[in-house]
C-alpha atoms as a PDB file:
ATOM      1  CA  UNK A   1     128.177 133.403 151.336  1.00  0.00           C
ATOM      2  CA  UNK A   2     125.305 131.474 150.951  1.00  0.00           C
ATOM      3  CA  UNK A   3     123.225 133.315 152.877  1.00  0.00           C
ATOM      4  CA  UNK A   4     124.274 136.791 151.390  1.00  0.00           C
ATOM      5  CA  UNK A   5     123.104 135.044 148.179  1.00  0.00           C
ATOM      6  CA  UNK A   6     119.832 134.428 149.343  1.00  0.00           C
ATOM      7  CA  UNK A   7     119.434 137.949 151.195  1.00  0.00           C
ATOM      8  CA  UNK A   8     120.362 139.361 147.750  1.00  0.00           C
ATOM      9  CA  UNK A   9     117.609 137.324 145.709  1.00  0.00           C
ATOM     10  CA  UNK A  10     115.132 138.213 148.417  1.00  0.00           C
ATOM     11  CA  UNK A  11     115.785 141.618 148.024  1.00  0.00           C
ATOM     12  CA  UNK A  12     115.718 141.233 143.779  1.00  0.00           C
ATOM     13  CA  UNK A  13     112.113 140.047 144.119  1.00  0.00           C
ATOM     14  CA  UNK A  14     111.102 142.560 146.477  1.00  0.00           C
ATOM     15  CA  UNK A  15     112.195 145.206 144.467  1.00  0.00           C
ATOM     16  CA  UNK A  16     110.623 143.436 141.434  1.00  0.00           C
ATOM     17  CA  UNK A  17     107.243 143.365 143.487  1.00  0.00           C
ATOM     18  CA  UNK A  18     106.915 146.466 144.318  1.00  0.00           C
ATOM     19  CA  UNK A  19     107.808 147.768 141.033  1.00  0.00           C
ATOM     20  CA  UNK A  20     104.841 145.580 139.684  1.00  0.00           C
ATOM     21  CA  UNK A  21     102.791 147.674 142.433  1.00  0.00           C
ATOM     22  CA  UNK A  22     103.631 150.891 141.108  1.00  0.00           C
ATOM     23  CA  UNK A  23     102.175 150.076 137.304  1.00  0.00           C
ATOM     24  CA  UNK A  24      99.132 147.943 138.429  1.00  0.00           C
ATOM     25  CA  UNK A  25      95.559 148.788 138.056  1.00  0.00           C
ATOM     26  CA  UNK A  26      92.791 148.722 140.738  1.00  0.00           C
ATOM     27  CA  UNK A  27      89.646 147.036 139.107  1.00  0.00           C
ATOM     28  CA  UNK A  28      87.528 149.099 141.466  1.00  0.00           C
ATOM     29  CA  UNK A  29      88.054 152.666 140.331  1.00  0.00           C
ATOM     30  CA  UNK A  30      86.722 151.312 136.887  1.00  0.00           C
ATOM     31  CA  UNK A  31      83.291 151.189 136.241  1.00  0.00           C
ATOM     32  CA  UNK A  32      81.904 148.221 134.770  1.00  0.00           C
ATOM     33  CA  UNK A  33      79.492 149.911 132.628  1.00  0.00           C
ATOM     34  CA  UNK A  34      82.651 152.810 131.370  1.00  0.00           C
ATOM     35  CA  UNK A  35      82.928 153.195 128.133  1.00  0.00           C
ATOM     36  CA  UNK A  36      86.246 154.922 128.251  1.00  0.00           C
ATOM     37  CA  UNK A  37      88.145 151.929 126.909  1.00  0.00           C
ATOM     38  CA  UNK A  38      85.689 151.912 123.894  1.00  0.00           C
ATOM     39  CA  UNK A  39      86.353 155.736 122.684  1.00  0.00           C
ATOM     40  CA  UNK A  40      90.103 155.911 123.652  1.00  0.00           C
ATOM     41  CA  UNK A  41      92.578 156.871 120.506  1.00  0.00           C
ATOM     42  CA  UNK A  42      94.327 153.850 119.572  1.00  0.00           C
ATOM     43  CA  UNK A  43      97.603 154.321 118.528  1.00  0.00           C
ATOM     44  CA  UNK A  44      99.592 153.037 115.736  1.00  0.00           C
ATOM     45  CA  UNK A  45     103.146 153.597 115.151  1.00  0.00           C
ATOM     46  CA  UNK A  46     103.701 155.723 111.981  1.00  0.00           C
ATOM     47  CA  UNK A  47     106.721 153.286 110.645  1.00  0.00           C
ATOM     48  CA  UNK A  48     103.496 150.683 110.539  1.00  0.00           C
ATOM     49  CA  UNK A  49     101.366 152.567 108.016  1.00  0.00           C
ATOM     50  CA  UNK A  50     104.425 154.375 105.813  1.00  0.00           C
ATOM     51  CA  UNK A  51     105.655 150.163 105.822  1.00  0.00           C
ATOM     52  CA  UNK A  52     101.735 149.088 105.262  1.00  0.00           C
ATOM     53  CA  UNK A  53     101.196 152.035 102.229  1.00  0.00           C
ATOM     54  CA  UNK A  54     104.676 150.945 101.071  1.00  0.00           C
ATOM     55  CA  UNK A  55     104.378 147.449 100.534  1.00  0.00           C
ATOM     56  CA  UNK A  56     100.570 147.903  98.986  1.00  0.00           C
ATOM     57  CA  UNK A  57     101.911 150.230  96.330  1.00  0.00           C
ATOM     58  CA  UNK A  58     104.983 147.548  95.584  1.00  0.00           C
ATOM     59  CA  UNK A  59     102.083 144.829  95.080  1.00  0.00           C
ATOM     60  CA  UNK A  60      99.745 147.116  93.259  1.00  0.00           C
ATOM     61  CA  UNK A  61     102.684 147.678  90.694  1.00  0.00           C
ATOM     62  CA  UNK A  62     103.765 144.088  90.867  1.00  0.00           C
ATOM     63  CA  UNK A  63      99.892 143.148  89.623  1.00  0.00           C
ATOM     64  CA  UNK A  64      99.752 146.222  86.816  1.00  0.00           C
ATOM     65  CA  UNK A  65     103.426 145.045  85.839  1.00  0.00           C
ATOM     66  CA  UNK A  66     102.115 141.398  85.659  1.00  0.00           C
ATOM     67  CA  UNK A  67      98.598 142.114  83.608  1.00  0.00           C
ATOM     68  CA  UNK A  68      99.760 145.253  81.770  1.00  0.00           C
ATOM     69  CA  UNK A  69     100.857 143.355  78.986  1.00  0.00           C
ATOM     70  CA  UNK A  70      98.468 140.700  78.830  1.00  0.00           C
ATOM     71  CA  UNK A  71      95.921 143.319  78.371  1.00  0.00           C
ATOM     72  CA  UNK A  72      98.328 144.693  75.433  1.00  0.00           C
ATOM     73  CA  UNK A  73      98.772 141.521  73.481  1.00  0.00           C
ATOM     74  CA  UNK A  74      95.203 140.786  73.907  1.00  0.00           C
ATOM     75  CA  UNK A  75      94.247 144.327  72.204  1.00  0.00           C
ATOM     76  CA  UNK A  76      96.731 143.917  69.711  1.00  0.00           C
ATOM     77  CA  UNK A  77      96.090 140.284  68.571  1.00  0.00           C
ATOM     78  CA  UNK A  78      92.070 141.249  68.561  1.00  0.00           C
ATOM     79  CA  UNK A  79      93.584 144.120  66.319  1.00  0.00           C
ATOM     80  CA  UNK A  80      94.874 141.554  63.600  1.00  0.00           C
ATOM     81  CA  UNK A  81      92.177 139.597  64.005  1.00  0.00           C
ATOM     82  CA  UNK A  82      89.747 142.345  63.364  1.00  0.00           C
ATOM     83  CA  UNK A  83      91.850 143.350  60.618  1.00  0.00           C
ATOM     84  CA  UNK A  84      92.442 139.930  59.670  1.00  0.00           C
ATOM     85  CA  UNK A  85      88.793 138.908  58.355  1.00  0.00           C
ATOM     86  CA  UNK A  86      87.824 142.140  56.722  1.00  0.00           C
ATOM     87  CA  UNK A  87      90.407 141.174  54.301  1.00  0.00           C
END
Protein backbone atom coordinates (compact mmCIF):
# COMPACT_ATOMS: atom_id res chain seq x y z
CA UNK A 1 0.00 0.00 0.00
CA UNK A 2 2.69 2.13 0.60
CA UNK A 3 4.15 1.93 -2.44
CA UNK A 4 0.85 2.38 -4.51
CA UNK A 5 0.78 5.63 -2.46
CA UNK A 6 3.90 6.80 -3.64
CA UNK A 7 3.34 5.57 -7.41
CA UNK A 8 0.12 7.65 -7.13
CA UNK A 9 1.89 10.99 -5.86
CA UNK A 10 4.53 10.44 -8.50
CA UNK A 11 2.12 10.30 -11.02
CA UNK A 12 0.06 13.64 -9.36
CA UNK A 13 3.24 15.66 -9.93
CA UNK A 14 3.89 14.44 -13.24
CA UNK A 15 0.70 15.29 -14.41
CA UNK A 16 1.01 18.65 -12.57
CA UNK A 17 4.39 19.19 -14.55
CA UNK A 18 3.45 18.72 -17.60
CA UNK A 19 0.40 20.69 -17.29
CA UNK A 20 2.77 23.63 -16.20
CA UNK A 21 4.52 22.77 -19.71
CA UNK A 22 1.58 23.24 -21.69
CA UNK A 23 0.90 27.11 -20.37
CA UNK A 24 4.63 28.18 -20.15
CA UNK A 25 6.35 30.71 -22.21
CA UNK A 26 9.66 30.38 -24.15
CA UNK A 27 11.73 33.64 -23.47
CA UNK A 28 13.34 33.12 -26.85
CA UNK A 29 10.52 33.64 -29.32
CA UNK A 30 10.24 37.17 -27.60
CA UNK A 31 12.22 39.83 -28.69
CA UNK A 32 13.87 41.88 -26.25
CA UNK A 33 13.43 45.04 -27.99
CA UNK A 34 9.15 44.00 -28.78
CA UNK A 35 7.01 46.33 -27.96
CA UNK A 36 3.99 44.13 -28.12
CA UNK A 37 3.56 44.01 -24.35
CA UNK A 38 3.55 47.90 -24.38
CA UNK A 39 0.47 48.38 -26.98
CA UNK A 40 -1.57 45.26 -25.91
CA UNK A 41 -5.41 46.14 -24.71
CA UNK A 42 -5.50 45.79 -21.12
CA UNK A 43 -8.47 44.53 -19.85
CA UNK A 44 -10.64 45.46 -17.04
CA UNK A 45 -13.59 43.66 -15.89
CA UNK A 46 -16.78 45.76 -16.46
CA UNK A 47 -18.24 44.91 -12.72
CA UNK A 48 -14.81 47.05 -11.77
CA UNK A 49 -15.76 50.34 -13.44
CA UNK A 50 -19.91 50.10 -13.04
CA UNK A 51 -18.53 49.36 -8.94
CA UNK A 52 -15.69 52.28 -9.44
CA UNK A 53 -18.51 54.94 -11.20
CA UNK A 54 -20.87 53.66 -8.48
CA UNK A 55 -19.15 54.30 -5.44
CA UNK A 56 -17.71 57.89 -6.89
CA UNK A 57 -21.25 59.09 -7.48
CA UNK A 58 -22.29 57.76 -3.69
CA UNK A 59 -19.23 60.00 -2.39
CA UNK A 60 -19.87 62.87 -4.72
CA UNK A 61 -23.49 63.00 -3.18
CA UNK A 62 -22.25 62.22 0.28
CA UNK A 63 -19.88 65.64 -0.10
CA UNK A 64 -22.90 67.88 -1.89
CA UNK A 65 -25.25 66.33 0.93
CA UNK A 66 -22.59 67.33 3.57
CA UNK A 67 -21.75 71.13 2.18
CA UNK A 68 -25.15 71.80 0.56
CA UNK A 69 -26.40 73.29 3.52
CA UNK A 70 -23.53 74.94 4.87
CA UNK A 71 -23.45 76.87 1.74
CA UNK A 72 -27.35 77.62 2.49
CA UNK A 73 -27.06 78.89 6.00
CA UNK A 74 -24.09 80.82 5.04
CA UNK A 75 -26.22 82.71 2.17
CA UNK A 76 -29.00 83.08 4.33
CA UNK A 77 -27.31 84.41 7.54
CA UNK A 78 -25.16 86.94 5.08
CA UNK A 79 -28.87 87.70 3.96
CA UNK A 80 -29.86 89.02 7.55
CA UNK A 81 -26.85 90.42 7.99
CA UNK A 82 -27.01 92.43 4.86
CA UNK A 83 -30.42 93.22 5.74
CA UNK A 84 -29.55 93.62 9.21
CA UNK A 85 -27.32 96.95 9.01
CA UNK A 86 -29.24 98.80 6.38
CA UNK A 87 -31.76 99.06 9.03
Amino acid sequence: MDENFHQNRLKRLVFINSQRNLISIDLEEIPPCSSIGNTAFRFTSKWAIYGAVGLGVLVFIGILKTLFPLILMGLVMGFIWKQARTY
